[in-house]
Structure formats: structure tokens, C-alpha cells
N, C-alpha and C. Protein backbone atom coordinates (compact mmCIF):
# COMPACT_ATOMS: atom_id res chain seq x y z
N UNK A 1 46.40 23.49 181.01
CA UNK A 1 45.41 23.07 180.04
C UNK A 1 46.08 22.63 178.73
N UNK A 2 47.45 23.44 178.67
CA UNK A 2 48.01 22.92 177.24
C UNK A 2 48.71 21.21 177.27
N UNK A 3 48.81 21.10 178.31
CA UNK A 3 49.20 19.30 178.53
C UNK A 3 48.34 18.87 178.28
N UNK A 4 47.19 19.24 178.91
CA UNK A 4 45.86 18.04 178.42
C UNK A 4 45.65 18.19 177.39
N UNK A 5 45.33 18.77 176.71
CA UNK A 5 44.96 19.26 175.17
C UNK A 5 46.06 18.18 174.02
N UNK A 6 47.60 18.49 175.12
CA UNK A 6 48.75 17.52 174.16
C UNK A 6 48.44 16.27 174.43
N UNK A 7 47.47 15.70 175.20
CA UNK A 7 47.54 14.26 175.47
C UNK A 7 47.00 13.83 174.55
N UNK A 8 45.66 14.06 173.71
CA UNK A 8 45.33 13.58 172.52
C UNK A 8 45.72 13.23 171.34
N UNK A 9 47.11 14.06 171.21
CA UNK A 9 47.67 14.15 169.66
C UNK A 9 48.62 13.23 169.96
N UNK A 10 48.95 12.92 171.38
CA UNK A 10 50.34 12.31 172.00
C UNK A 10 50.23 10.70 171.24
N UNK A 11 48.70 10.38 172.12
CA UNK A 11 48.27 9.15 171.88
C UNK A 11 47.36 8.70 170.06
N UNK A 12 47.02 9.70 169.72
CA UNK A 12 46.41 9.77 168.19
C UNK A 12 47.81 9.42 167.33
N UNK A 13 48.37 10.38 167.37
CA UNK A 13 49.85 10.35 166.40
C UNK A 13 50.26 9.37 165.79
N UNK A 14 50.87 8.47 166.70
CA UNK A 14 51.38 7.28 166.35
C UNK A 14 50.45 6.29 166.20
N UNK A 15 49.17 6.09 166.40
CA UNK A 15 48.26 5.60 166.25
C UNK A 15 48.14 5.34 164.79
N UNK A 16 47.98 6.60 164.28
CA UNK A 16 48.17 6.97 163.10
C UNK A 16 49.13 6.74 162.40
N UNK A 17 50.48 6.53 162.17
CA UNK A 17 51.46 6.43 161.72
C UNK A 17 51.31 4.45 161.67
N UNK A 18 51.11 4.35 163.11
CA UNK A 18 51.33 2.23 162.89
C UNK A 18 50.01 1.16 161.59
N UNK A 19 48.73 2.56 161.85
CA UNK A 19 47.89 2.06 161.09
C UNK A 19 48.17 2.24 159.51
N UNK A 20 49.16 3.46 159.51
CA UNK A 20 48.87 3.80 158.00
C UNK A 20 50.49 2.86 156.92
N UNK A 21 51.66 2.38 158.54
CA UNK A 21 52.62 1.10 157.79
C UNK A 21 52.22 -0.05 157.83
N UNK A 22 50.83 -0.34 158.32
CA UNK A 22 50.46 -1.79 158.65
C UNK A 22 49.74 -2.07 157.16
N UNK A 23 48.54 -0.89 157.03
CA UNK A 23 47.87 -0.79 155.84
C UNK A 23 48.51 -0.84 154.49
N UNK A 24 49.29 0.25 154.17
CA UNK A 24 50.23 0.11 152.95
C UNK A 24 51.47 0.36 153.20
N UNK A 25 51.92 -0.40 152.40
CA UNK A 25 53.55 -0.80 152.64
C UNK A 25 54.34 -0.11 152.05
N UNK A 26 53.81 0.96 151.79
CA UNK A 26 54.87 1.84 151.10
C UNK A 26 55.16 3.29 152.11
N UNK A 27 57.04 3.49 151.70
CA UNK A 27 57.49 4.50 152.72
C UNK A 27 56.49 5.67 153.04
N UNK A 28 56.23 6.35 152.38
CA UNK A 28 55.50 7.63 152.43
C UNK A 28 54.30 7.95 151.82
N UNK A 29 52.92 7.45 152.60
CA UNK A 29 51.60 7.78 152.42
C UNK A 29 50.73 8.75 153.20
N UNK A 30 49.89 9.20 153.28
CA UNK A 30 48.97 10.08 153.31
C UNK A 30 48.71 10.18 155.26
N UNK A 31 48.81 8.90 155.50
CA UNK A 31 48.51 8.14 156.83
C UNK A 31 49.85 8.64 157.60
N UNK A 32 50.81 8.57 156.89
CA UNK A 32 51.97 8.88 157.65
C UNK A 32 52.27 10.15 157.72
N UNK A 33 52.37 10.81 157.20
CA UNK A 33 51.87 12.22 156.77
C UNK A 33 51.28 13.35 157.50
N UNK A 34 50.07 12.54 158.02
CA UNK A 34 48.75 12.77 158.98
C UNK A 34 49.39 12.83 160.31
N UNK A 35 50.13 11.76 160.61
CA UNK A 35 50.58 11.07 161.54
C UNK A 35 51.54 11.77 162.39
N UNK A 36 52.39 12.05 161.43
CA UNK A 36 53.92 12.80 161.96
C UNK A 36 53.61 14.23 162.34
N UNK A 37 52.53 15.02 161.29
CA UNK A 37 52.39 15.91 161.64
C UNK A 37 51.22 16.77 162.89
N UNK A 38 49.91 15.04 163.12
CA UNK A 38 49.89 15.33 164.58
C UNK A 38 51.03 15.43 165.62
N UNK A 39 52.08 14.50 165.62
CA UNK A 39 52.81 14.50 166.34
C UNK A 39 53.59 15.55 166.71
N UNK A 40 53.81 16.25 165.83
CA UNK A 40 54.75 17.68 165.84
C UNK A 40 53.57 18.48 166.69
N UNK A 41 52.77 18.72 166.27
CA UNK A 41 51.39 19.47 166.76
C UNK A 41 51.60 19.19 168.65
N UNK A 42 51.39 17.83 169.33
CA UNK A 42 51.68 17.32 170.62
C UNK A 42 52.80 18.48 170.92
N UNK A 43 54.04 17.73 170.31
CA UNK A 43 55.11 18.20 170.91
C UNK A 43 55.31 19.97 170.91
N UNK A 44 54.53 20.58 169.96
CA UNK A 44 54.48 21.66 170.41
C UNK A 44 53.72 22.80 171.91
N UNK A 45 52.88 21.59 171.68
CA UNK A 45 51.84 22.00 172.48
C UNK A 45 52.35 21.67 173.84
N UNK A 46 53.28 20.50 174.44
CA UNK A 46 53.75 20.28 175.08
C UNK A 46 55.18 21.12 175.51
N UNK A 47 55.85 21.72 175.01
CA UNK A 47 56.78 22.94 174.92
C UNK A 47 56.18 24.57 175.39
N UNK A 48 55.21 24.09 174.76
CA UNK A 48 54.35 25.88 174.90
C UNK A 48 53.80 25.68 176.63
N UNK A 49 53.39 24.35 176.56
CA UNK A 49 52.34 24.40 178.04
C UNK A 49 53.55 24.04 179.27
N UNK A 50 55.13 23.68 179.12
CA UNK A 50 56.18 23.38 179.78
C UNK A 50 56.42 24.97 180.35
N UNK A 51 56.93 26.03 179.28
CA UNK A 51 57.31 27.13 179.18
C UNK A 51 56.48 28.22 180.28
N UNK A 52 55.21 27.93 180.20
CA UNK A 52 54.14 28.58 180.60
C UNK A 52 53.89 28.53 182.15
N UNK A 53 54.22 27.46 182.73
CA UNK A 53 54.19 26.97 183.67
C UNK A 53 55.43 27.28 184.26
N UNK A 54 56.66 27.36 183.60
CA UNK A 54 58.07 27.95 184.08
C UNK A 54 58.05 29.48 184.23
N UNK A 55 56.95 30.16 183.23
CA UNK A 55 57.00 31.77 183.61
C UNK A 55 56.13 32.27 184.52
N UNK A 56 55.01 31.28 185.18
CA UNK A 56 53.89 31.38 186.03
C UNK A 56 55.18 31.31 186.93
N UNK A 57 56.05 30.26 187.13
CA UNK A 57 56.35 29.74 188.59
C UNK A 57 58.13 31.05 188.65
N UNK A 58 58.50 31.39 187.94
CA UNK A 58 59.17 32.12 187.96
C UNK A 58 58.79 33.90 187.64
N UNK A 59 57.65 33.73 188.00
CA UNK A 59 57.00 35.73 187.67
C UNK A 59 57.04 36.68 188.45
N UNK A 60 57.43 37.48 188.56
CA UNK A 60 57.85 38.56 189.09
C UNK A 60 56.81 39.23 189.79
């Protein structure tokens, strides 16, 4: 369930990030911001739901 859950932020993220260098042209705005830190959010979620699935398939 934690993969699916990461698929949203996977595809939002950068979504976010292309709209907010297309919009203003400056290095570091609000949009980017937003952006990077869905992305971290994915990739966590994607680590946690990797892990989880390695201690299901390896459990004692």
C-alpha cells in the first residue's frame, strides 16, 4: 500500500517543480520548495514500503 500511496507524490513532485521554473525564473521559489519536498516525501515512502516487503518476505 506504501507504493501506491508513493505513486502520487512520484508523479505530483516534479510536476510541481517544472511548473514553478516555467512560471518564475528565479532559482528558489515557493513552487520549488513545494516541489522538492513532495519529492523527498515519495522517496521516503518508497524506502519504507521496499523495506517492508523485504521483512514480510524474509520473517521468521
Amino acid at each position: 500500500m506504501l507504493l501506491l500511496y508513493s505513486l502520487f507524490p512520484i508523479i505530483i513532485g516534479p510536476v510541481i517543480i517544472q511548473a514553478g521554473n516555467t512560471k518564475y525564473q528565479t532559482d528558489l521559489n515557493i513552487y520549488t520548495i513545494i516541489g522538492v519536498f513532495i519529492c523527498i516525501i515519495a522517496i521516503f515512502l518508497i524506502f519504507k514500503g521496499i523495506f517492508k516487503i523485504i521483512n514480510t518476505l524474509f520473517e521468521k
